[in-house]
C-alpha atoms as a PDB file:
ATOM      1  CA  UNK A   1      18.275 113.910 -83.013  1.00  0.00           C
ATOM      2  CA  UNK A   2      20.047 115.379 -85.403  1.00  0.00           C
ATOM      3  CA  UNK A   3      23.932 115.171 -85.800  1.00  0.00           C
ATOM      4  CA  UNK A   4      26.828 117.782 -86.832  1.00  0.00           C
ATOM      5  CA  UNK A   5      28.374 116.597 -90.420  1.00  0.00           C
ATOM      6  CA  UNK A   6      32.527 115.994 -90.834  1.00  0.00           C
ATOM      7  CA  UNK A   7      32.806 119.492 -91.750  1.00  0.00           C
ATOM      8  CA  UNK A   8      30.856 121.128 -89.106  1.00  0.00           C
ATOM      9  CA  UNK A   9      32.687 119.051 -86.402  1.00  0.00           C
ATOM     10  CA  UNK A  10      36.499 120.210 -87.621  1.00  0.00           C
ATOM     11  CA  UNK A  11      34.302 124.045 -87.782  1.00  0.00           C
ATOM     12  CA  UNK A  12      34.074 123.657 -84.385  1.00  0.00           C
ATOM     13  CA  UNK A  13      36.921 122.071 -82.957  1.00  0.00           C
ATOM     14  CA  UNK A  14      38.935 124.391 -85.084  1.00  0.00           C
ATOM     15  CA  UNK A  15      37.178 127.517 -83.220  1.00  0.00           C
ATOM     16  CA  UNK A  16      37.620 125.928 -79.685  1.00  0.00           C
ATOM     17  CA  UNK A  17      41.373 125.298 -80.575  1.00  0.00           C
ATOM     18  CA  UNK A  18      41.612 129.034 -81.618  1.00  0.00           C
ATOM     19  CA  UNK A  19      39.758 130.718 -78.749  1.00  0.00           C
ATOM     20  CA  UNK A  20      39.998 134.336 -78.898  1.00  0.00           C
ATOM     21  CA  UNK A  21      42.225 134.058 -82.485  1.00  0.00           C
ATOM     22  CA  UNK A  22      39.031 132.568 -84.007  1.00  0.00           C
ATOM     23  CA  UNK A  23      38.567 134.651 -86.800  1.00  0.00           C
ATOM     24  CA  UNK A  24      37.460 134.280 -90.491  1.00  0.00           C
ATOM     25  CA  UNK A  25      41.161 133.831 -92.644  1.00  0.00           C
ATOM     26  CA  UNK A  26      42.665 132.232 -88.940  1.00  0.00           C
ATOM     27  CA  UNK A  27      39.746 129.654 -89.203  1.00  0.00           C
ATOM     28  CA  UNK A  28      40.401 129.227 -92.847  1.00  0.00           C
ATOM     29  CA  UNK A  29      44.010 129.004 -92.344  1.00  0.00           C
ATOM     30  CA  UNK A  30      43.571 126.303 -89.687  1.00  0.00           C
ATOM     31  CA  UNK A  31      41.325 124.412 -91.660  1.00  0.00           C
ATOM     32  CA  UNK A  32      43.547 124.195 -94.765  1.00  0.00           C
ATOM     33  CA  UNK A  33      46.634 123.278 -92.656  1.00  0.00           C
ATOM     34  CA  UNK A  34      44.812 120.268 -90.493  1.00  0.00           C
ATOM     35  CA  UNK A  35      42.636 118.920 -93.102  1.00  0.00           C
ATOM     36  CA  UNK A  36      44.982 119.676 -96.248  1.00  0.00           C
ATOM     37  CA  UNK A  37      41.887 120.597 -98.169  1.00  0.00           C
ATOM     38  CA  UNK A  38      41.476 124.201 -99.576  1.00  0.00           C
ATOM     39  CA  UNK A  39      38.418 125.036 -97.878  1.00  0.00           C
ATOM     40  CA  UNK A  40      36.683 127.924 -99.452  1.00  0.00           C
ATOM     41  CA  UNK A  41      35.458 131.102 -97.038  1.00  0.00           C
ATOM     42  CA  UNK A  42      31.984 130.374 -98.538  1.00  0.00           C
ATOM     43  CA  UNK A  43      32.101 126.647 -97.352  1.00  0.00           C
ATOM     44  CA  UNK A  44      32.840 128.045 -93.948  1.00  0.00           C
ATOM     45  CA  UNK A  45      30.569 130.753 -93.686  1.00  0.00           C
ATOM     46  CA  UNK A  46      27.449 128.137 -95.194  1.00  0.00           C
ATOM     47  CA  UNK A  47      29.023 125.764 -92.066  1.00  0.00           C
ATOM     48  CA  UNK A  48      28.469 128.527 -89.048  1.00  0.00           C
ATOM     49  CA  UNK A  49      25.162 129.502 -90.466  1.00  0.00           C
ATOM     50  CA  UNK A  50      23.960 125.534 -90.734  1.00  0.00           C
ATOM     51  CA  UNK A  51      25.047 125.423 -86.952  1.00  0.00           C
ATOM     52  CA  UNK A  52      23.544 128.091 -85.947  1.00  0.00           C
ATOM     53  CA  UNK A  53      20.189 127.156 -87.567  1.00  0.00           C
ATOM     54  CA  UNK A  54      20.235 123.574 -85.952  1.00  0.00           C
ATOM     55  CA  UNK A  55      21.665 125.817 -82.682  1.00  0.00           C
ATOM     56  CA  UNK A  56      18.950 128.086 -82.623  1.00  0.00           C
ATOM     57  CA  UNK A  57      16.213 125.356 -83.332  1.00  0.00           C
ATOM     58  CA  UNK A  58      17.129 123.098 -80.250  1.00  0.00           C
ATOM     59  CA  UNK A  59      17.649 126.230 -78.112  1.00  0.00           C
ATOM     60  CA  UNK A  60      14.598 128.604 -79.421  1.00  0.00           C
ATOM     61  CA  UNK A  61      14.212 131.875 -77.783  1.00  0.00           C
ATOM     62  CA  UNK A  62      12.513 132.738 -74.146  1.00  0.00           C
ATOM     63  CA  UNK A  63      11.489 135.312 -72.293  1.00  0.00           C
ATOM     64  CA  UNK A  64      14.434 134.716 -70.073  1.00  0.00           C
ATOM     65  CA  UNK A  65      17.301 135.303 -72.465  1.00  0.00           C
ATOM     66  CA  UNK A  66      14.681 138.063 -73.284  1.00  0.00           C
ATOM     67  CA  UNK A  67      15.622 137.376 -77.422  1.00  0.00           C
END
């Protein structure tokens, strides 16, 4: 089983906090503010896509969600 790294984790508990405000800079902004750390938008936007990798390999596609 594989498990979600530091930075991934405060990714997502930074989107759930945000809800519908979840947004690139509001992410970023959040980020900076709880972690004190100047995260970068490129360290971010490497983050979502390593998620959605590990997402998309423990969900893979089916003729049900018709993907």
């Amino acid at each position: 089983m594989d498990l979600i790294g530091r930075s991934e984790e405060l990714l997502l508990i930074t989107i759930w906090r945000l809800q519908d405000e979840a947004y690139g800079v509001r992410i970023l902004e959040t980020m900076n503010g709880a972690t004190g750390r100047d995260w970068s938008l490129g360290t971010a936007l490497l983050t979502i896509a390593s998620q959605l990798r590990r997402t998309s390999r423990m969900n893979p596609a089916d003729e049900l969600r018709g993907d």
